[in-house]
N, C-alpha and C. Protein backbone atom coordinates (compact mmCIF):
# COMPACT_ATOMS: atom_id res chain seq x y z
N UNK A 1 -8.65 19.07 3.75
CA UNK A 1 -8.40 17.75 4.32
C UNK A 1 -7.41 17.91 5.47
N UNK A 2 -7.76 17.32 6.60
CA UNK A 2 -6.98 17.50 7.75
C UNK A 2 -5.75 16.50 7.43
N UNK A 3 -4.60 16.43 8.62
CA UNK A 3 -3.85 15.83 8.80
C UNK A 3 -3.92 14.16 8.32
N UNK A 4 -4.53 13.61 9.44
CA UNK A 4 -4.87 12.72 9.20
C UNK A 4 -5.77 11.95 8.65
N UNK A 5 -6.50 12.92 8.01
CA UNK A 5 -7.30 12.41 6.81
C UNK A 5 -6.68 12.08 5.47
N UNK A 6 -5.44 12.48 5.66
CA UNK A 6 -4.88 13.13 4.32
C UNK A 6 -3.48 11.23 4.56
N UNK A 7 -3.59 10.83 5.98
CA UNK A 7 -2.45 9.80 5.75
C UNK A 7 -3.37 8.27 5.87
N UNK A 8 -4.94 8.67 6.43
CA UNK A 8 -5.70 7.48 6.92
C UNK A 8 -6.39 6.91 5.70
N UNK A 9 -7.29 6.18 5.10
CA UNK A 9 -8.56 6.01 4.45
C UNK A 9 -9.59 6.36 5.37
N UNK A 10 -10.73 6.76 5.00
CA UNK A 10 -11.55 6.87 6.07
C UNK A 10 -11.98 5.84 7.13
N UNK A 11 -12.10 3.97 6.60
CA UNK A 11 -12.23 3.19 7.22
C UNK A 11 -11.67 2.76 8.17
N UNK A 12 -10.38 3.74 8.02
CA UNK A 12 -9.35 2.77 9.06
C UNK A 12 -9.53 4.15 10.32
N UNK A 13 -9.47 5.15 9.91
CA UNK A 13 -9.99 6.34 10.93
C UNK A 13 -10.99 6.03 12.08
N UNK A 14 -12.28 5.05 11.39
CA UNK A 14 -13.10 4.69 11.72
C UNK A 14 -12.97 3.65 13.06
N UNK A 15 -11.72 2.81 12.64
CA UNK A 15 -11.33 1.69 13.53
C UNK A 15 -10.41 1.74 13.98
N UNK A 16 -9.44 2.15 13.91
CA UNK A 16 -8.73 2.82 14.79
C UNK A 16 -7.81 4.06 15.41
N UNK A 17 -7.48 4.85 14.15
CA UNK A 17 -6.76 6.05 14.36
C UNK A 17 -7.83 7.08 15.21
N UNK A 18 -9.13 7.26 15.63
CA UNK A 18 -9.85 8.16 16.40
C UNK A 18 -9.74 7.30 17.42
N UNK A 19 -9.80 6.25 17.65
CA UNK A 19 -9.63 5.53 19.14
C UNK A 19 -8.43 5.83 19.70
N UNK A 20 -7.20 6.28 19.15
CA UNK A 20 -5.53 6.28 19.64
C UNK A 20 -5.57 7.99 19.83
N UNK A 21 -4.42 7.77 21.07
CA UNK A 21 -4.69 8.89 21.35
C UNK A 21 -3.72 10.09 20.09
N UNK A 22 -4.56 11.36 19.81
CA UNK A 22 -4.00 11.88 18.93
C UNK A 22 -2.55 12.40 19.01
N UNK A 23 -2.04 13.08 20.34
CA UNK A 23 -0.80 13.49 21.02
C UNK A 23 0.28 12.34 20.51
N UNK A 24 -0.72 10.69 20.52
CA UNK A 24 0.59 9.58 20.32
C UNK A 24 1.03 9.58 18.55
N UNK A 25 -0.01 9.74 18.08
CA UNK A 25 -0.05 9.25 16.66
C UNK A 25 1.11 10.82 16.00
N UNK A 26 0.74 12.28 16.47
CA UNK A 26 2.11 13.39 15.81
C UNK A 26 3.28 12.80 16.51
N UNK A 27 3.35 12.23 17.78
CA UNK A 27 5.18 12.17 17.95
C UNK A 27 5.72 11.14 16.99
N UNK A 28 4.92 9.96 17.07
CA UNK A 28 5.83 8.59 16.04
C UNK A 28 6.27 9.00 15.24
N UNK A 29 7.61 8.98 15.29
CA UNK A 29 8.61 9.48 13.55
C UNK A 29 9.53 8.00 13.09
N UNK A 30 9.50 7.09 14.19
CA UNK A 30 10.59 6.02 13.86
C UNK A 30 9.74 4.69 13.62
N UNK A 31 10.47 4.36 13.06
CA UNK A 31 9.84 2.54 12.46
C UNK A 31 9.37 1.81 13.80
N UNK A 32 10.52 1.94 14.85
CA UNK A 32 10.79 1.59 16.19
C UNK A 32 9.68 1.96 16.88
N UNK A 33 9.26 3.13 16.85
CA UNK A 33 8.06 3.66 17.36
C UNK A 33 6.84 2.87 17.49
N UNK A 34 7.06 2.91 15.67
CA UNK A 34 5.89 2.48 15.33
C UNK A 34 5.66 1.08 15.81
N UNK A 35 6.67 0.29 15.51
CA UNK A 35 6.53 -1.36 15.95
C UNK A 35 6.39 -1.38 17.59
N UNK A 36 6.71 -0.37 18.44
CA UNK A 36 6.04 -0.22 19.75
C UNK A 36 5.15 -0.45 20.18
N UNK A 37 4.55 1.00 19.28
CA UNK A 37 2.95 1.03 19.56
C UNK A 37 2.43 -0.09 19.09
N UNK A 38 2.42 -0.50 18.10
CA UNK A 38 1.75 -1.84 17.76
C UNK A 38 1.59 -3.04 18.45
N UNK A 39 2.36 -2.96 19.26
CA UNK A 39 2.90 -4.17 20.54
C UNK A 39 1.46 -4.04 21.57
N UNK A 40 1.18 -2.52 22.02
CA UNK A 40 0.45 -2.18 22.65
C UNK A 40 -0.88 -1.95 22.05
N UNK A 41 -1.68 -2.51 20.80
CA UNK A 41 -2.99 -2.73 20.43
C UNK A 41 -3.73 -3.47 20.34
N UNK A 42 -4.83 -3.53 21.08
CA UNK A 42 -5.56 -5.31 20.86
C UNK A 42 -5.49 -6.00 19.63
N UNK A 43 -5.74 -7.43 19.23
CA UNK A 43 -5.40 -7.75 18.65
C UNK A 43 -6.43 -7.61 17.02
N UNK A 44 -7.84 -6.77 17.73
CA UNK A 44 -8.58 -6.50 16.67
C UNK A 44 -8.07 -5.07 15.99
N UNK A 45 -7.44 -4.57 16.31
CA UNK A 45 -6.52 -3.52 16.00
C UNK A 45 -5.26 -3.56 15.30
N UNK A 46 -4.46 -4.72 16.17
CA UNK A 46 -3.82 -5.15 14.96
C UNK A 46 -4.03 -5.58 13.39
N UNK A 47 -4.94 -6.08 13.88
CA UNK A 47 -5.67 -6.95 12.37
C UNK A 47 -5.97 -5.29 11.18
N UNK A 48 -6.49 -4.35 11.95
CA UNK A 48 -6.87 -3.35 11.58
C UNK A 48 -5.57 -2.16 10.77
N UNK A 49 -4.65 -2.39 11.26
CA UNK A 49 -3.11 -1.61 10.87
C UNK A 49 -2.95 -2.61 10.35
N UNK A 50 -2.65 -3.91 10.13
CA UNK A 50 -2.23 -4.76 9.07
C UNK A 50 -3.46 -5.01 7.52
N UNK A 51 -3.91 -4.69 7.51
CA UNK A 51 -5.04 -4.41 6.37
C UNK A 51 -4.79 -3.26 6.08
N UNK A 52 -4.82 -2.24 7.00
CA UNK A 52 -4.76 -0.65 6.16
C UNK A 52 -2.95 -0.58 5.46
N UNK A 53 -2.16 -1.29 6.11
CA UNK A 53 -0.76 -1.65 5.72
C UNK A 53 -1.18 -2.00 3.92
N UNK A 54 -1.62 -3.16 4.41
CA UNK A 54 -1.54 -4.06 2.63
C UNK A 54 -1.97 -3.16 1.70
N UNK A 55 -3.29 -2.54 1.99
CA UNK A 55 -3.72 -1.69 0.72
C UNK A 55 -2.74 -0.22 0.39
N UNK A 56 -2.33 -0.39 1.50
CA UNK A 56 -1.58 1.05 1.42
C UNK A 56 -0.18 0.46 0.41
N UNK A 57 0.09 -0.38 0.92
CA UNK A 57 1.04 -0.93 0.11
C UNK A 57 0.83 -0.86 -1.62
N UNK A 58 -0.18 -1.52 -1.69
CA UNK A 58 -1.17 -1.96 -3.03
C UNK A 58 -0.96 -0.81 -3.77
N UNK A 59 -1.24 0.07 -3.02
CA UNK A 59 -1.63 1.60 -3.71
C UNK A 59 -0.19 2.20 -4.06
N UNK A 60 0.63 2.05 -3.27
CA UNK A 60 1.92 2.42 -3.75
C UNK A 60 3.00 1.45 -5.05
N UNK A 61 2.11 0.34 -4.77
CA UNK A 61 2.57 -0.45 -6.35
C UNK A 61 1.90 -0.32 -7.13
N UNK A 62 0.72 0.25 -7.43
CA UNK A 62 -0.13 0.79 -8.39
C UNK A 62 0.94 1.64 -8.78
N UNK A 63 0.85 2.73 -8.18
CA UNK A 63 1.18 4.11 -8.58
C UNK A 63 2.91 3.87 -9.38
N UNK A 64 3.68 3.23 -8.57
CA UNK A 64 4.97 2.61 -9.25
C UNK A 64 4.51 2.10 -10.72
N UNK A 65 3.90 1.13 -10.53
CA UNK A 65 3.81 0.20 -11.81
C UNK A 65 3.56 1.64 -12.89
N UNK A 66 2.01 2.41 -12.73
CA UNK A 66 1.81 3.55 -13.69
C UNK A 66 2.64 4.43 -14.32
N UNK A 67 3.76 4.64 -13.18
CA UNK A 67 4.60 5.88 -13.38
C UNK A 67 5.29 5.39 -14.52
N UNK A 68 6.29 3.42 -14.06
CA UNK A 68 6.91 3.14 -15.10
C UNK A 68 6.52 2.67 -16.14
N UNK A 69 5.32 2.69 -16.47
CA UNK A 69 4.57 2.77 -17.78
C UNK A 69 4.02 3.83 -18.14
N UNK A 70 4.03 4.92 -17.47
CA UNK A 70 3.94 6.45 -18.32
C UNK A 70 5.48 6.43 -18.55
N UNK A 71 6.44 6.02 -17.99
CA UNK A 71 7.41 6.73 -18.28
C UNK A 71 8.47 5.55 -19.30
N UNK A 72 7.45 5.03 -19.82
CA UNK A 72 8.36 3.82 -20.75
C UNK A 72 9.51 2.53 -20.51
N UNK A 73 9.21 2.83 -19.41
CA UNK A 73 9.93 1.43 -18.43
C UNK A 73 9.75 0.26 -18.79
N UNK A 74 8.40 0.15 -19.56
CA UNK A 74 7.42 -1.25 -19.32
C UNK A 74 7.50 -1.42 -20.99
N UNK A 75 7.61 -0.43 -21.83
CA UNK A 75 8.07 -0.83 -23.10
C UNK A 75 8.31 -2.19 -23.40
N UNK A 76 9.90 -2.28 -23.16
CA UNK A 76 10.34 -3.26 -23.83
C UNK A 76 9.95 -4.82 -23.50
N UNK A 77 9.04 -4.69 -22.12
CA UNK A 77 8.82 -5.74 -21.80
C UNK A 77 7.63 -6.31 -22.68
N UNK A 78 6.85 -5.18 -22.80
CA UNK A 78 5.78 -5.35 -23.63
C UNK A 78 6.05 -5.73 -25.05
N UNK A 79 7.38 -5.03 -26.24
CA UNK A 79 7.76 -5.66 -27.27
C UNK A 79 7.84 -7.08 -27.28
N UNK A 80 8.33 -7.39 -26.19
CA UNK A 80 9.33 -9.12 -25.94
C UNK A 80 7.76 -9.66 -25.66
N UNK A 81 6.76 -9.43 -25.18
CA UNK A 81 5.53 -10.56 -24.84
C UNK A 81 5.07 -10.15 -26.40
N UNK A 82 4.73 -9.45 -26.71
CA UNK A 82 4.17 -9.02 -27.99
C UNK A 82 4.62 -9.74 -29.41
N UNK A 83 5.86 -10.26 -28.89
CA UNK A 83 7.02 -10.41 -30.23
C UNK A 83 6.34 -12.45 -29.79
N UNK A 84 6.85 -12.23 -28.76
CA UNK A 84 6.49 -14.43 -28.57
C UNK A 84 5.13 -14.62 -28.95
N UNK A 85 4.06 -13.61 -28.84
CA UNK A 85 2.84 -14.26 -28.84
C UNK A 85 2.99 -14.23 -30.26
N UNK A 86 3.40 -13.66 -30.90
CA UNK A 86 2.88 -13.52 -32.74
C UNK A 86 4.10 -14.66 -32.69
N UNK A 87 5.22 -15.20 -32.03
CA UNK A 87 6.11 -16.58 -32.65
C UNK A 87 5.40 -17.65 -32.41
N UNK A 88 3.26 -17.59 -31.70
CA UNK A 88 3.22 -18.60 -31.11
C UNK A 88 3.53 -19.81 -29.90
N UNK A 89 4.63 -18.48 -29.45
CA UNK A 89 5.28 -18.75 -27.89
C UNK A 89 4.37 -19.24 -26.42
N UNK A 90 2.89 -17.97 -26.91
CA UNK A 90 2.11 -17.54 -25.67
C UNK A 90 1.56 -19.19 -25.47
N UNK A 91 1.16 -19.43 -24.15
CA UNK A 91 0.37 -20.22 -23.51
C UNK A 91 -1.44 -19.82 -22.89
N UNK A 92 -2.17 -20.68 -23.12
CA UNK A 92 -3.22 -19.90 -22.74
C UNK A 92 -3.12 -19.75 -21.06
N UNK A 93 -3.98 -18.57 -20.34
CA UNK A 93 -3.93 -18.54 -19.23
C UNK A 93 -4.87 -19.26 -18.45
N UNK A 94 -5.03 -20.24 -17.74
CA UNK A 94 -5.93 -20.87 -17.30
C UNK A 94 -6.86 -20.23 -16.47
């Protein structure tokens, strides 16, 4: 897996990271950078880095949420819902 295969999804490769020039995309190291370049993308492009943003996001609260439930984080929260629903506490979810 190349470089940027390895930071893109393929869809977003598709729409815009092969359209930008590659020389621009290795220098960006700063947030600043980044909110630069973004200044300078049409606005169907924007739309395009703000979608690959969210899921990327998504994916990194996945992986959080998993870790602290492999790693017993999520336990006790789970006793305390577990404990109200058997007091009859729970509400149905609509």
């Amino acid at each position: 897996m190349d470089y940027y295969a390895a930071l893109f999804p393929r869809a977003f490769m598709g729409r815009l990271a092969i359209r930008a020039p590659i020389r621009y995309l290795s220098t960006m190291s700063t947030v600043q950078e980044i909110e630069s370049a973004i200044t300078q993308l049409k606005p169907r492009d924007i739309h395009a880095v703000a979608d690959w943003l969210q899921e990327y996001r998504e994916t990194l609260w996945d992986k959080k949420i998993a870790a602290d439930a492999h790693a017993g984080k999520l336990d006790p929260l789970i006793k305390k819902a577990k404990a109200a629903h058997r007091a009859g506490k729970a509400t149905p979810f609509p």
